[in-house]
N, C-alpha and C. Protein backbone atom coordinates (compact mmCIF):
# COMPACT_ATOMS: atom_id res chain seq x y z
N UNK A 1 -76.27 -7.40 27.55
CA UNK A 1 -75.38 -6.29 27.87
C UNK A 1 -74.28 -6.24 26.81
N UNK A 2 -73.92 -4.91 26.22
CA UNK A 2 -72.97 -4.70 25.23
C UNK A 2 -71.87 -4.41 26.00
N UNK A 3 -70.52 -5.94 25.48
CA UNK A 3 -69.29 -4.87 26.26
C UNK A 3 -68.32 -4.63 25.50
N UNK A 4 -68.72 -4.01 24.40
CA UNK A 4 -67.99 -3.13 23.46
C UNK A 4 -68.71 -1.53 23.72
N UNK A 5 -69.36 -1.24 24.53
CA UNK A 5 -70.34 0.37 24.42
C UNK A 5 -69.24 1.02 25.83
N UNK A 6 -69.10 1.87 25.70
CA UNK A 6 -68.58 2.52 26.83
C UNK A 6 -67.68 3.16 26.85
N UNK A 7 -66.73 3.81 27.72
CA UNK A 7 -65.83 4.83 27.41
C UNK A 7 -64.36 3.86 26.84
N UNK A 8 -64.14 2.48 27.32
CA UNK A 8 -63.26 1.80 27.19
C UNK A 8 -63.05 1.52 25.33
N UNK A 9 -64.32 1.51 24.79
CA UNK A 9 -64.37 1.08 23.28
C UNK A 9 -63.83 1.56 22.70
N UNK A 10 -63.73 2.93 22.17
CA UNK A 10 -62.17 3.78 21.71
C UNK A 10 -61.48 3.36 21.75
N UNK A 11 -61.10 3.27 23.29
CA UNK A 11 -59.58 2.80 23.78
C UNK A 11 -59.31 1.56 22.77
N UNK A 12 -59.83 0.34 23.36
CA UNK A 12 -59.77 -0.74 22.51
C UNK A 12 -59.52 -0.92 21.12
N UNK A 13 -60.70 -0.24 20.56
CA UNK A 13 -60.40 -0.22 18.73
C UNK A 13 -59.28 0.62 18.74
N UNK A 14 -58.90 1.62 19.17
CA UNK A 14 -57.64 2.23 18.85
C UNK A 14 -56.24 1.09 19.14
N UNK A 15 -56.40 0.21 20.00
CA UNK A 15 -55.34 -0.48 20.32
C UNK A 15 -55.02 -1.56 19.14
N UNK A 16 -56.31 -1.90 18.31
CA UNK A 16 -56.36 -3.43 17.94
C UNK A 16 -55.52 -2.38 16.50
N UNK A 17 -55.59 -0.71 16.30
CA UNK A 17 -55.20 -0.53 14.86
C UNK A 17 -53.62 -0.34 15.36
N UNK A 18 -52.61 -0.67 16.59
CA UNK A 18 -51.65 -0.27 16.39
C UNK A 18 -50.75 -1.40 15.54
N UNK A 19 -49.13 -0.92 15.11
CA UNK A 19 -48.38 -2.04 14.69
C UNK A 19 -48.16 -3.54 15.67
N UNK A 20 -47.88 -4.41 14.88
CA UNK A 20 -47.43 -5.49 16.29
C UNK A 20 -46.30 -6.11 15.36
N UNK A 21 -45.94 -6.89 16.16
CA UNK A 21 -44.44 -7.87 15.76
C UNK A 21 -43.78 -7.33 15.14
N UNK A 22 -42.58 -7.69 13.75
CA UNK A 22 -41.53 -6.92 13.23
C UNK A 22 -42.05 -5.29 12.81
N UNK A 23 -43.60 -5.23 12.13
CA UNK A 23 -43.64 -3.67 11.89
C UNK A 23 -43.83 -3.12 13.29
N UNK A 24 -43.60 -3.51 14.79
CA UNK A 24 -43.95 -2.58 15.79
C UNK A 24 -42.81 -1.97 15.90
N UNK A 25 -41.71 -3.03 16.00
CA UNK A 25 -40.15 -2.86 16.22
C UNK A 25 -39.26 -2.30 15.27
N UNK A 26 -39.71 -2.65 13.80
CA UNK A 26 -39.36 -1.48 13.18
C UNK A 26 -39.43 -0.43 13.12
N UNK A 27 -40.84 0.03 13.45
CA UNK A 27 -41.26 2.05 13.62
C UNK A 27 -40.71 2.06 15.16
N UNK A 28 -40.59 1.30 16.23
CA UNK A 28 -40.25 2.28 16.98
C UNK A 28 -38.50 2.19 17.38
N UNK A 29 -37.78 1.77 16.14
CA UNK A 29 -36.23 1.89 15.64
C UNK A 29 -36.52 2.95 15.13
N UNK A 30 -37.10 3.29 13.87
CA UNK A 30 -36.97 4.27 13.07
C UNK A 30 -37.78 5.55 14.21
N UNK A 31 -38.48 5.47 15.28
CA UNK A 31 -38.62 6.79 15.92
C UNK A 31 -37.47 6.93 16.84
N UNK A 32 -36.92 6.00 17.50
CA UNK A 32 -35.79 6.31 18.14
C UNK A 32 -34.20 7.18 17.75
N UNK A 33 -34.47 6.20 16.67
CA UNK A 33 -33.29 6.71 15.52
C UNK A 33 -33.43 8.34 14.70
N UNK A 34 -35.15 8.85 14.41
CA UNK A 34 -34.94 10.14 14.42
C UNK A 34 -34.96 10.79 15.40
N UNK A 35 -35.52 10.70 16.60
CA UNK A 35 -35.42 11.51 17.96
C UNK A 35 -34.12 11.57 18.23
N UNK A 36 -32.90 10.73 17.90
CA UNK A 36 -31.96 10.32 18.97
C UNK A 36 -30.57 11.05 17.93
N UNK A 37 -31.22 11.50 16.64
CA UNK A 37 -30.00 11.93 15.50
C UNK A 37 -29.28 12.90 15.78
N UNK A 38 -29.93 13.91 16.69
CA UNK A 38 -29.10 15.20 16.72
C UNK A 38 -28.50 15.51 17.93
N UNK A 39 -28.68 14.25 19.27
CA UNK A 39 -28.03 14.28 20.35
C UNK A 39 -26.35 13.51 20.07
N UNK A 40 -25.57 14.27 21.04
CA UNK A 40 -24.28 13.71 20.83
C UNK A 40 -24.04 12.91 22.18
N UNK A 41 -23.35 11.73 22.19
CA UNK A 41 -23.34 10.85 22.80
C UNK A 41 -21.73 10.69 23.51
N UNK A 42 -21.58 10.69 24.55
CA UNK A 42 -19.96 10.90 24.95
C UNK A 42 -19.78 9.14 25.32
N UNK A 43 -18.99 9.11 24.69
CA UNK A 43 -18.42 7.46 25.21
C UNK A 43 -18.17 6.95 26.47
N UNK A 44 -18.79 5.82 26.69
CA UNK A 44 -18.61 5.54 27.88
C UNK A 44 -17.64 4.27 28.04
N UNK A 45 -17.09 4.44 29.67
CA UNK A 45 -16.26 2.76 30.24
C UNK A 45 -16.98 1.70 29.66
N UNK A 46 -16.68 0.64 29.25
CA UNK A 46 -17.23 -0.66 29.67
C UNK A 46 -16.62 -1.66 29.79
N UNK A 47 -17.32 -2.72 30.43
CA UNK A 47 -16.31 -3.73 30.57
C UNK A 47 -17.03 -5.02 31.27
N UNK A 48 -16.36 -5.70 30.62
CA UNK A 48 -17.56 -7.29 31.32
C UNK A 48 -16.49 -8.50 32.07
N UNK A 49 -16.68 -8.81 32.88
CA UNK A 49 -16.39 -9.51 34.29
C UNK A 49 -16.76 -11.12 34.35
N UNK A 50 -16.88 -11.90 34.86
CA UNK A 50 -17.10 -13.37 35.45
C UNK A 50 -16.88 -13.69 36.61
N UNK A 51 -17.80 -14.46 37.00
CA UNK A 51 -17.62 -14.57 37.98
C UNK A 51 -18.30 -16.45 38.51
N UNK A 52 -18.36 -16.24 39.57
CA UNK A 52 -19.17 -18.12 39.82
C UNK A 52 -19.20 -18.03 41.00
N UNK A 53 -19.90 -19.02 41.59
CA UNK A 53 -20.57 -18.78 43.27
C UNK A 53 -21.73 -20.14 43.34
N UNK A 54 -21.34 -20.67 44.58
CA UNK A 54 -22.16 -21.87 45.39
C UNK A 54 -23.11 -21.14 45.68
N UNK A 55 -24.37 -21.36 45.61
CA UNK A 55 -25.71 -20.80 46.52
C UNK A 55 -26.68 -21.64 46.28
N UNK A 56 -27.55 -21.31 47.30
CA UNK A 56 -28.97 -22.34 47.84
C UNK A 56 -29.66 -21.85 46.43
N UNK A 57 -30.49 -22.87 46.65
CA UNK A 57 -31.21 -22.55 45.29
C UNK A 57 -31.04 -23.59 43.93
N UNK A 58 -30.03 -22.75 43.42
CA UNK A 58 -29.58 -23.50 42.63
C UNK A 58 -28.01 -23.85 42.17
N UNK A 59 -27.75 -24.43 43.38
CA UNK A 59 -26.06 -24.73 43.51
C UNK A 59 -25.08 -24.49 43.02
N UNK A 60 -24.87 -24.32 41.91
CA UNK A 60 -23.53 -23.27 41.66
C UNK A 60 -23.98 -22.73 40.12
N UNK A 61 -23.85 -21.32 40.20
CA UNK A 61 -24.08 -20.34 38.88
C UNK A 61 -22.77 -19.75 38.46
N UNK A 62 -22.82 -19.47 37.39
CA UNK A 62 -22.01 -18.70 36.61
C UNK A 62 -22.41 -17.18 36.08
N UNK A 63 -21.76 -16.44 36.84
CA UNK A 63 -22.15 -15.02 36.68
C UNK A 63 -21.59 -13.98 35.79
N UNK A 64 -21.85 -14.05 34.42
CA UNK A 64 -21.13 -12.55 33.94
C UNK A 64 -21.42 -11.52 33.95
N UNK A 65 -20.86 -10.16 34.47
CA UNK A 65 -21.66 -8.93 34.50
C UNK A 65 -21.00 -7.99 33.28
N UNK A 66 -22.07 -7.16 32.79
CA UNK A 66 -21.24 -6.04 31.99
C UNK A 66 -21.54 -4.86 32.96
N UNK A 67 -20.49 -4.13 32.69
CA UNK A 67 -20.36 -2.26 33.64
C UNK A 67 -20.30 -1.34 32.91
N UNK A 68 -20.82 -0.37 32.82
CA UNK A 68 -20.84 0.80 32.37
C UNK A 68 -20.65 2.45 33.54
N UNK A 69 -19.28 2.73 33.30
CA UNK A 69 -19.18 3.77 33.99
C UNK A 69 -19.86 4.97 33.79
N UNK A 70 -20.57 5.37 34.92
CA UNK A 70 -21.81 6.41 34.56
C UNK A 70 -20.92 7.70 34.93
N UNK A 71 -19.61 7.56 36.45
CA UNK A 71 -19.26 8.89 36.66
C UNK A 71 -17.61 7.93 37.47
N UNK A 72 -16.60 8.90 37.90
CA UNK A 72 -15.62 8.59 38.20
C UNK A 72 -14.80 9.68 39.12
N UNK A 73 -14.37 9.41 39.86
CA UNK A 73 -13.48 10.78 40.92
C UNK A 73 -11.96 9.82 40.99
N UNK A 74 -11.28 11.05 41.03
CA UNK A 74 -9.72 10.88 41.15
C UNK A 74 -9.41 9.99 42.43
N UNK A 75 -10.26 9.78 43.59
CA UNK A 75 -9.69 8.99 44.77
C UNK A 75 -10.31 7.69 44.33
N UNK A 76 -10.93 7.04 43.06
CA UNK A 76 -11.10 5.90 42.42
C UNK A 76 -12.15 5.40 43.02
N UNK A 77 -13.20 6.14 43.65
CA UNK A 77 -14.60 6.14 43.58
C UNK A 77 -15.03 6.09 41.94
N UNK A 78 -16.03 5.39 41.83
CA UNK A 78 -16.97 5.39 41.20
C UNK A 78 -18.34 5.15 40.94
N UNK A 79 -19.27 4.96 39.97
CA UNK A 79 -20.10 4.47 40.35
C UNK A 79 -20.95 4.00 38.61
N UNK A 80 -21.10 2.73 38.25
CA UNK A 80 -21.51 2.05 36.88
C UNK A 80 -22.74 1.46 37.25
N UNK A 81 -23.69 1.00 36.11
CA UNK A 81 -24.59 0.58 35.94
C UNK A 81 -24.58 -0.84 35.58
N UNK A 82 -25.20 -1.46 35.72
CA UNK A 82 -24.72 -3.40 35.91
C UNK A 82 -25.58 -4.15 35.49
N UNK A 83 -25.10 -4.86 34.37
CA UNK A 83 -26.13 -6.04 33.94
C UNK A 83 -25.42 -7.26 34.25
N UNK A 84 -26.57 -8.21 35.07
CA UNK A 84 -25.99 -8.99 34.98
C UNK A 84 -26.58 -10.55 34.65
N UNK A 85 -25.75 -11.89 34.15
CA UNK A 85 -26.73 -13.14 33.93
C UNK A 85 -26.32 -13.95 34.51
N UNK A 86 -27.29 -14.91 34.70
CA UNK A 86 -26.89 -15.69 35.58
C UNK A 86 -27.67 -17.22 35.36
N UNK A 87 -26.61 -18.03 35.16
CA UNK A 87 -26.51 -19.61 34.81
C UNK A 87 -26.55 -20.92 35.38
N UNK A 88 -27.23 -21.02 36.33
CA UNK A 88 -26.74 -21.73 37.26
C UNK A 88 -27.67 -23.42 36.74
N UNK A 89 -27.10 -24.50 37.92
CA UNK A 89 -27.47 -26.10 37.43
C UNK A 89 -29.00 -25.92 38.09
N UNK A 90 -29.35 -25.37 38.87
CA UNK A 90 -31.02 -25.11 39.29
C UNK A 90 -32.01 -24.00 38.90
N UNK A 91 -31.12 -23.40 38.12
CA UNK A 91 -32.06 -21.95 37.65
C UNK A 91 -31.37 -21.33 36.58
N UNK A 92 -32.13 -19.93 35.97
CA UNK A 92 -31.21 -19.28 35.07
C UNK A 92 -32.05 -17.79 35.74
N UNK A 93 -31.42 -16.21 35.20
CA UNK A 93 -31.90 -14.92 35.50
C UNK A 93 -31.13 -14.22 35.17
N UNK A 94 -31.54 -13.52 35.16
CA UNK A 94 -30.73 -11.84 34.89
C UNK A 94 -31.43 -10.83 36.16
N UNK A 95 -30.09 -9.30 36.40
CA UNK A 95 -30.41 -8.67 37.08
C UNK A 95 -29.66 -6.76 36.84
N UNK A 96 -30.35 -6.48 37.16
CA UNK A 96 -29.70 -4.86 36.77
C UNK A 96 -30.03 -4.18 38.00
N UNK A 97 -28.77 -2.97 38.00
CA UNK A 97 -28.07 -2.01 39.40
C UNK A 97 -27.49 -1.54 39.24
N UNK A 98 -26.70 -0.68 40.06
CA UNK A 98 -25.72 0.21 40.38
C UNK A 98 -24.27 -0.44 41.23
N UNK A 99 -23.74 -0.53 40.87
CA UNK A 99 -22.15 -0.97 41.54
C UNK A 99 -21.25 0.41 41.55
N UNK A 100 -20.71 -0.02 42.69
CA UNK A 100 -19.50 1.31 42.97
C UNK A 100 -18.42 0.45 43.22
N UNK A 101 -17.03 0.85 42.84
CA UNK A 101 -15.64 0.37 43.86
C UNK A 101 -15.56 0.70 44.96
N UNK A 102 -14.56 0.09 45.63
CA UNK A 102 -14.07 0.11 46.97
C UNK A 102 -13.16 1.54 46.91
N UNK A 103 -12.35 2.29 46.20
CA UNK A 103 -11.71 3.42 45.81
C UNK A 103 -10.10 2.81 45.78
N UNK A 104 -9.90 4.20 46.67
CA UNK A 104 -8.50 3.88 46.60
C UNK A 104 -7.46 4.86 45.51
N UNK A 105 -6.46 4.73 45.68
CA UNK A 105 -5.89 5.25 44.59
C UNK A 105 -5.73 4.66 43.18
N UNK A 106 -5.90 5.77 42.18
CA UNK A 106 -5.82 5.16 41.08
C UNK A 106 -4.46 4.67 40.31
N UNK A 107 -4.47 3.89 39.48
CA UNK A 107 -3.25 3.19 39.40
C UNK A 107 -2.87 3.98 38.04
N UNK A 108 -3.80 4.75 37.06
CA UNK A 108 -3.57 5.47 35.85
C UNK A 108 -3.81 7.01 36.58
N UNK A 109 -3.79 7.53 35.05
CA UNK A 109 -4.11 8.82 35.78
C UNK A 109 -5.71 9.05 35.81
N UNK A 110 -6.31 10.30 37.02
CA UNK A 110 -7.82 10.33 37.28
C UNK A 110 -8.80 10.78 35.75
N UNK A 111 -9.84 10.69 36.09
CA UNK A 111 -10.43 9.65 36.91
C UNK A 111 -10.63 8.33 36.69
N UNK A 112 -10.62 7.43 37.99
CA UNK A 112 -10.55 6.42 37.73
C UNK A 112 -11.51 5.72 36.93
N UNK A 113 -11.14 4.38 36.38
CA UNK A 113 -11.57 3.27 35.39
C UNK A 113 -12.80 2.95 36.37
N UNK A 114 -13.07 1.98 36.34
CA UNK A 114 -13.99 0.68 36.46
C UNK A 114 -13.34 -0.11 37.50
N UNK A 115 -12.30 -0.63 36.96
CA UNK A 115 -11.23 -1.81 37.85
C UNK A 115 -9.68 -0.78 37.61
N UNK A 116 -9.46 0.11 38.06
CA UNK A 116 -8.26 0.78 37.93
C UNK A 116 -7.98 1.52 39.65
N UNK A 117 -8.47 1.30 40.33
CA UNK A 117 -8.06 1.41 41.71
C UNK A 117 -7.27 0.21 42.37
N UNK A 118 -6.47 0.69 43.72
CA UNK A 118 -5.62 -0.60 43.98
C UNK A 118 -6.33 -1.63 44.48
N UNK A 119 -7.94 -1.53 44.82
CA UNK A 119 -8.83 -2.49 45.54
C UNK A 119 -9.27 -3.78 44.64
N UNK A 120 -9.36 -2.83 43.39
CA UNK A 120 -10.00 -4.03 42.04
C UNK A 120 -11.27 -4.47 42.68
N UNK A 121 -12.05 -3.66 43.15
CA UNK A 121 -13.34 -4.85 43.94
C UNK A 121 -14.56 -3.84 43.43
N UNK A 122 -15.54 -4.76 43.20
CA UNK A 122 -16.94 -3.85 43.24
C UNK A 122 -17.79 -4.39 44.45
N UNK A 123 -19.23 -3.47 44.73
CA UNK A 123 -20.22 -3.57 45.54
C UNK A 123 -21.08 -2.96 44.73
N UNK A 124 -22.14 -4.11 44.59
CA UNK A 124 -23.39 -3.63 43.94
C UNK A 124 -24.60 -3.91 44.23
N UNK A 125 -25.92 -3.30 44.01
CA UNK A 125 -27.41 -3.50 44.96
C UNK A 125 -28.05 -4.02 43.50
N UNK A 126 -28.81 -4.85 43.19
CA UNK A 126 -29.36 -5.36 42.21
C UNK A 126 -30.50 -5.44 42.58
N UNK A 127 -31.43 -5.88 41.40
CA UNK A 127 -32.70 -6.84 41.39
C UNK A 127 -32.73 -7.69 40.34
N UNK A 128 -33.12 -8.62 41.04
CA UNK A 128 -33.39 -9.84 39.99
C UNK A 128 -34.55 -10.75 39.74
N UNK A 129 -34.51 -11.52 38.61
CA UNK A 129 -35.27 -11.99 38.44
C UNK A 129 -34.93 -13.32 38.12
N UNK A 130 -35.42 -14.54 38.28
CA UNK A 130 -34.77 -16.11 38.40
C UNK A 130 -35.59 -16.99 38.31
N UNK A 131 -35.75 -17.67 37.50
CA UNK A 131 -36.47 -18.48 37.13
C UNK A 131 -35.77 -20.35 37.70
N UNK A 132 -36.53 -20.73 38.16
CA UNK A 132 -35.77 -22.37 39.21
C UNK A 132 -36.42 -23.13 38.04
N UNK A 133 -35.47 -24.48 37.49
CA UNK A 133 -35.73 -25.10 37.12
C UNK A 133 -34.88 -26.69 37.19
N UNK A 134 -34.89 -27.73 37.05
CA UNK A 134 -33.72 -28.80 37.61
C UNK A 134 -33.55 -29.07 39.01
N UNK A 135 -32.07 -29.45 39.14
CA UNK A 135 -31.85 -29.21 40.06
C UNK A 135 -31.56 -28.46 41.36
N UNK A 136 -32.28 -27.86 42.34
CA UNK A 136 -32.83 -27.27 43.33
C UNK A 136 -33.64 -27.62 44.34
N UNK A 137 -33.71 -26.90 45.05
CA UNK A 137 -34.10 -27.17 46.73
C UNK A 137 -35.91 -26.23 46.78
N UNK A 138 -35.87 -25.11 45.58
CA UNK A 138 -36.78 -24.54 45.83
C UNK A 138 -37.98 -24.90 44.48
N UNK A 139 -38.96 -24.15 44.66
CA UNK A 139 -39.85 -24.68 43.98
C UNK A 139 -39.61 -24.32 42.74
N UNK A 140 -40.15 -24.96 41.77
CA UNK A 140 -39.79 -24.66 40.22
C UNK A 140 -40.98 -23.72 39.78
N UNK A 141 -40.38 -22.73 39.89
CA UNK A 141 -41.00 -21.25 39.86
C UNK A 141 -40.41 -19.82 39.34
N UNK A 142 -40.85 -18.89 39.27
CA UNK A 142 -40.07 -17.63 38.86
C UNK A 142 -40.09 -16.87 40.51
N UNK A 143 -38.71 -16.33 40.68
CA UNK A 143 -38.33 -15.73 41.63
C UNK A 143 -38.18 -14.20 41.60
N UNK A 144 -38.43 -12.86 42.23
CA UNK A 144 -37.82 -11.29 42.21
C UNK A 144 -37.53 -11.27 43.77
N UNK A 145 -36.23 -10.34 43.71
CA UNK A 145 -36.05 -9.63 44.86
C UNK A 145 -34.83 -9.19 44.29
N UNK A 146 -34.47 -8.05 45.84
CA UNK A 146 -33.30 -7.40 45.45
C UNK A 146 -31.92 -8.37 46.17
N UNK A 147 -30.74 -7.96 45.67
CA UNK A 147 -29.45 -8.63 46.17
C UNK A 147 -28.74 -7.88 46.57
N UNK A 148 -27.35 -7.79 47.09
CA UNK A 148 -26.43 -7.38 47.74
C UNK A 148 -25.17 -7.97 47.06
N UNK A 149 -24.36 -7.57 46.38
CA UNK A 149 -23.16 -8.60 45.48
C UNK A 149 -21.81 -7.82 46.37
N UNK A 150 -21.01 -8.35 46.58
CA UNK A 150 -19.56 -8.30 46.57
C UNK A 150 -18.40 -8.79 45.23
N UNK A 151 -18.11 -8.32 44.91
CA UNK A 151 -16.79 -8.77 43.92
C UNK A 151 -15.51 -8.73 44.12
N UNK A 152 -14.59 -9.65 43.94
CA UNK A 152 -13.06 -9.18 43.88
C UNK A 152 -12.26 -10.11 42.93
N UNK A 153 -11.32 -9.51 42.89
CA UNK A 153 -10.32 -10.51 42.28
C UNK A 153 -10.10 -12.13 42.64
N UNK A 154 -10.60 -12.27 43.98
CA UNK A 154 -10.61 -13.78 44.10
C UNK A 154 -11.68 -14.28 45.08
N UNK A 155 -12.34 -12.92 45.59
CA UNK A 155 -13.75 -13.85 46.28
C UNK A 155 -14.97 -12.88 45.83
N UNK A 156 -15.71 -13.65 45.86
CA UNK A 156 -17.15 -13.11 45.39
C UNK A 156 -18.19 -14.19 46.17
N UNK A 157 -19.14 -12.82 47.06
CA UNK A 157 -20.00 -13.03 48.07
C UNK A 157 -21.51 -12.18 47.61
N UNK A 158 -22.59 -12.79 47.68
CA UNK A 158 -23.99 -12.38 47.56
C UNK A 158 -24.91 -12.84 48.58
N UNK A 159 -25.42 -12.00 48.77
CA UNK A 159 -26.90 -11.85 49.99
C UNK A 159 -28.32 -11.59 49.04
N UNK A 160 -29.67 -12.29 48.99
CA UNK A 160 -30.28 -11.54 48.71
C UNK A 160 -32.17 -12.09 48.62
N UNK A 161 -32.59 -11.73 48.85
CA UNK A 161 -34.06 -12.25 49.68
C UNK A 161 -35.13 -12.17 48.21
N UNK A 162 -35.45 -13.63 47.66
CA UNK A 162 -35.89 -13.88 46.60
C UNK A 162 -37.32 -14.07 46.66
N UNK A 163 -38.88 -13.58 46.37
CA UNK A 163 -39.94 -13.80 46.51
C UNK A 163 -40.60 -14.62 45.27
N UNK A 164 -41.15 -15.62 45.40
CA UNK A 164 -42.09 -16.25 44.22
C UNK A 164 -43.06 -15.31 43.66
N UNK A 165 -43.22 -15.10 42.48
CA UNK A 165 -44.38 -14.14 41.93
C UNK A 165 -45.38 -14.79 41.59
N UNK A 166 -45.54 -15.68 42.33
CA UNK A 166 -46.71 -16.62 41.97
C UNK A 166 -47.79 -17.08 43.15
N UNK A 167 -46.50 -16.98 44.34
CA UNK A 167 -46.97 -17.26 46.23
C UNK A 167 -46.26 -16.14 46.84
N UNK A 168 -46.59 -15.77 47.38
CA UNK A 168 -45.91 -14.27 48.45
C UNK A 168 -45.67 -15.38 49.64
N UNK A 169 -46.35 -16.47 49.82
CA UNK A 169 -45.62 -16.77 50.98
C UNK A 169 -44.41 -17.59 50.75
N UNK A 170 -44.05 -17.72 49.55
CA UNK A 170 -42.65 -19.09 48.98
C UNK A 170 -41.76 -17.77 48.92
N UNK A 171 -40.97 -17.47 49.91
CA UNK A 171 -39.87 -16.94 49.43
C UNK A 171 -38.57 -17.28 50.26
N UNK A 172 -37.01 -17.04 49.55
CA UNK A 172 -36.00 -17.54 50.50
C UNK A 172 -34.69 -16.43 50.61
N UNK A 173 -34.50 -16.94 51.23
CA UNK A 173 -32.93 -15.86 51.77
C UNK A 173 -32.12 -16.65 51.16
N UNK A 174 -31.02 -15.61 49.94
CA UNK A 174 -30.33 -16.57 48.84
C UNK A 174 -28.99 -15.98 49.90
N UNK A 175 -27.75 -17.30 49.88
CA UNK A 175 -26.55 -16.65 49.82
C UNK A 175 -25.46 -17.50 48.21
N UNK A 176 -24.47 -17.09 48.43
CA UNK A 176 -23.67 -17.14 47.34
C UNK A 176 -22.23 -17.29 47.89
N UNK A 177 -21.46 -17.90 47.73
CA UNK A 177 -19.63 -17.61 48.12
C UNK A 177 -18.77 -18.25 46.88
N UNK A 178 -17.95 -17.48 46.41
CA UNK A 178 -17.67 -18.18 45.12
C UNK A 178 -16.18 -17.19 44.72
N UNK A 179 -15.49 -16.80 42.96
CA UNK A 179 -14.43 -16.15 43.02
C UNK A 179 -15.42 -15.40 41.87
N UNK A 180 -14.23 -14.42 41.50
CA UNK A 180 -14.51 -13.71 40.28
C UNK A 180 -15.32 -11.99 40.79
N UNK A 181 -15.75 -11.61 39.97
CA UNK A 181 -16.93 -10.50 39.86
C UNK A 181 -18.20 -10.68 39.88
């Protein structure tokens, strides 16, 4: 039996002629970079945070997030886009979301900042991804699920239900209590 004959074989030889490694990433800079020449780009908030937190898993992480304000209203609503990493003595991950403030009035004039309401606090819905390694309680594995973050100026709280991508049945309910963002 030939399993190069069939409708898939095209496909294939067409795949094996594309670029790979630095020439892939170079052409698709240089297509981004001409598609992207004649759009104008309005500047956005940003701003990056820290934070730290005790949790199961892997006992205490170090969290920095960066924010990017996507939109802003004068009663100091908002709402940014969130990267975030995460360091901890049993694991390492990253995770990306949406965070909003608590509001409030703004302390400049509208619309509000990022951290320019009198609350200073975010709430954000993530997903992540976490890889366990060291010291920990859970298996040394790669972890996804979504989270629940709280931030403030001096406490920072997370909820968030982590699945193994390796066992659907290894999964755990993470919490977090810690300071920072």
């Amino acid at each position: 039996m030939d399993t190069d004959a069939g409708p898939l074989a095209s496909f294939r030889e067409h795949r094996s002629r594309r670029p790979r490694g630095p020439a892939g990433i170079w052409l698709a800079t240089v297509i981004a970079v001409l598609l992207g020449s004649n759009a104008e780009a309005q500047a956005r908030e940003a701003t990056v945070a820290f934070g730290a937190a005790f949790r199961n898993g892997d006992w205490l992480a170090i969290e920095p997030v960066g924010l990017v304000l996507l939109g802003g209203s004068g009663s100091g609503g908002n709402v940014a886009a969130l990267a975030r990493g995460v360091v901890g003595l049993g694991g390492s991950g990253a995770a990306l979301g949406l965070a909003t403030g608590l509001g409030g009035p703004c302390l400049g004039r509208p619309p509000c900042g990022l951290r320019a309401s009198i609350f200073n606090s975010i709430i954000s819905v993530e997903g992540r991804v976490e890889r366990m390694y060291g010291i920990t309680s859970w298996r040394r594995t790669t972890y996804v699920g979504p989270h629940l973050s709280f931030g403030g100026m001096f406490l920072k709280g997370s909820a968030g239900w982590m699945f193994d991508v390796h066992d659907r049945a290894n999964d755990h309910f993470q919490l977090g209590l810690g300071g920072g963002w």
